[in-house]
Protein backbone atom coordinates (compact mmCIF):
# COMPACT_ATOMS: atom_id res chain seq x y z
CA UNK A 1 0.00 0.00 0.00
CA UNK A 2 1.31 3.41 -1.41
CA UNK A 3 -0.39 6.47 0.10
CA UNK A 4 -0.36 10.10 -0.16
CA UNK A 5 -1.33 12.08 3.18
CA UNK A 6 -2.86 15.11 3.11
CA UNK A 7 -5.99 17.14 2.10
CA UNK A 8 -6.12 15.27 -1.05
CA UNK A 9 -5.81 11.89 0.48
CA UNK A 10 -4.47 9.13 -2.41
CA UNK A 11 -3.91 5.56 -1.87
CA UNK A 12 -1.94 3.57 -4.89
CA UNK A 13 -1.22 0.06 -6.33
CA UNK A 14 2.30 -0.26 -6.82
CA UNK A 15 1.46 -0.06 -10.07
CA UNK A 16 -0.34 3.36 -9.82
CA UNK A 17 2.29 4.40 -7.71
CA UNK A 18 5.53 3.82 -10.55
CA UNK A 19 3.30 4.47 -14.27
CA UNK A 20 3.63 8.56 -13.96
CA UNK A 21 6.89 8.19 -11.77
CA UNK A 22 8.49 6.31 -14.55
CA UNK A 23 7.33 8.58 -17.10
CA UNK A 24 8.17 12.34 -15.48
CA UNK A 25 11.72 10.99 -14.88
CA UNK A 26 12.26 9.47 -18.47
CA UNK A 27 10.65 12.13 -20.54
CA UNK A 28 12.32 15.32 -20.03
CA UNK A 29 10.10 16.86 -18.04
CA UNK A 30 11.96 16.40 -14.76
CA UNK A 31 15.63 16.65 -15.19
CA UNK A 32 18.77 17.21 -12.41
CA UNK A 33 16.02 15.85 -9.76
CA UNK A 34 17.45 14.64 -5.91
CA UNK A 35 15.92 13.29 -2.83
CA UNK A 36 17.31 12.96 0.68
CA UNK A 37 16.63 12.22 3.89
CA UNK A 38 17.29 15.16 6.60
CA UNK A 39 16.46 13.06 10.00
CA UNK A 40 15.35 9.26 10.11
CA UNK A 41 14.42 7.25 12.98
CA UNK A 42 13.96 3.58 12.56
CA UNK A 43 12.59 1.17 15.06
CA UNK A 44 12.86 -2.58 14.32
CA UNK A 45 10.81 -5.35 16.78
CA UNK A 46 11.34 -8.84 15.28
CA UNK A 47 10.67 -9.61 11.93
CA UNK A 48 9.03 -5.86 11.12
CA UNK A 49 11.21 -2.09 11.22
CA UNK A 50 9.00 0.69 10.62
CA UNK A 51 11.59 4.08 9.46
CA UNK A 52 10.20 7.71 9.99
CA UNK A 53 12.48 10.51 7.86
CA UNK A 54 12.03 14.13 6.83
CA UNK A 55 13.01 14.31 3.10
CA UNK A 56 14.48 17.56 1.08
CA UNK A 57 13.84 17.26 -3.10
CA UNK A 58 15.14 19.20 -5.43
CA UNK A 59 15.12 19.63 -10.07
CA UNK A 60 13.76 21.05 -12.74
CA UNK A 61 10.34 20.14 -14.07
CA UNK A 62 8.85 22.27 -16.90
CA UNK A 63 12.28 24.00 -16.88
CA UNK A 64 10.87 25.42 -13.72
CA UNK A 65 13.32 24.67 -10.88
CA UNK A 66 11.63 23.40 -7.51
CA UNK A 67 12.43 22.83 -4.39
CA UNK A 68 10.41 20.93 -1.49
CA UNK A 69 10.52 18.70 0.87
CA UNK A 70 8.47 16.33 3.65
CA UNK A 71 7.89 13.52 5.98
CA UNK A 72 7.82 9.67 5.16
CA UNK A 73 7.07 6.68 6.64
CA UNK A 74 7.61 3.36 5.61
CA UNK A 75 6.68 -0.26 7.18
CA UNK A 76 9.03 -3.11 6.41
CA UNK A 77 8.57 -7.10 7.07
CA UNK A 78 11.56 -9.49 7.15
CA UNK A 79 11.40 -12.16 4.58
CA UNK A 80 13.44 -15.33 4.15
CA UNK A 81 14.47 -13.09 0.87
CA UNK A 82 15.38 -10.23 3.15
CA UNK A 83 13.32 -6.88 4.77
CA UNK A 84 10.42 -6.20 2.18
CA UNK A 85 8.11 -2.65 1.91
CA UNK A 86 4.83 -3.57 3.16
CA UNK A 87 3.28 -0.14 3.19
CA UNK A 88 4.44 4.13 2.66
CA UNK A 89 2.81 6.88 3.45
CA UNK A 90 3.90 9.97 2.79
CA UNK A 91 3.12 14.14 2.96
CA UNK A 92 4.18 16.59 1.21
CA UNK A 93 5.18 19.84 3.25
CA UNK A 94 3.42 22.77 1.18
């Protein structure tokens, strides 16, 4: 589960989620784009971690450059593959 918190409250397939992702970052249309994390805090209690981080962004979209930045949280499970993404949720500071 993929969602987007906030007054416009979106909740995506993984599929939903990566279609317009993929697309924005292999058209043009976003260009010398970053993400990173600012603070993180992750607790892990057996086989599931759940990791809470403030996020800056930066790039160019539209030839516009942006900046931004938020909070994320994301659930993991451990797998006999390794830790897994169960669920994110994330908001967008305005």
């Amino acid at each position: 589960m993929i969602v987007k918190a906030g007054p416009e409250l979106t909740v995506y397939t993984v599929d939903e989620f990566i279609e317009p992702r993929q697309r924005l970052l292999t058209d043009g249309r976003l260009v010398e784009f970053s993400e990173w994390e600012t603070s993180e805090r992750t607790e892990i209690a057996g086989d599931i971690a759940s990791r809470f981080s403030e996020y800056r962004k930066s790039g160019t979209l539209d030839g516009e450059p942006f900046e931004g930045g938020g909070t994320k949280t994301i659930q993991f499970v451990r797998t006999s593959e390794g830790w897994r993404i169960a669920a994110l949720a994330w908001y967008d500071q305005p």
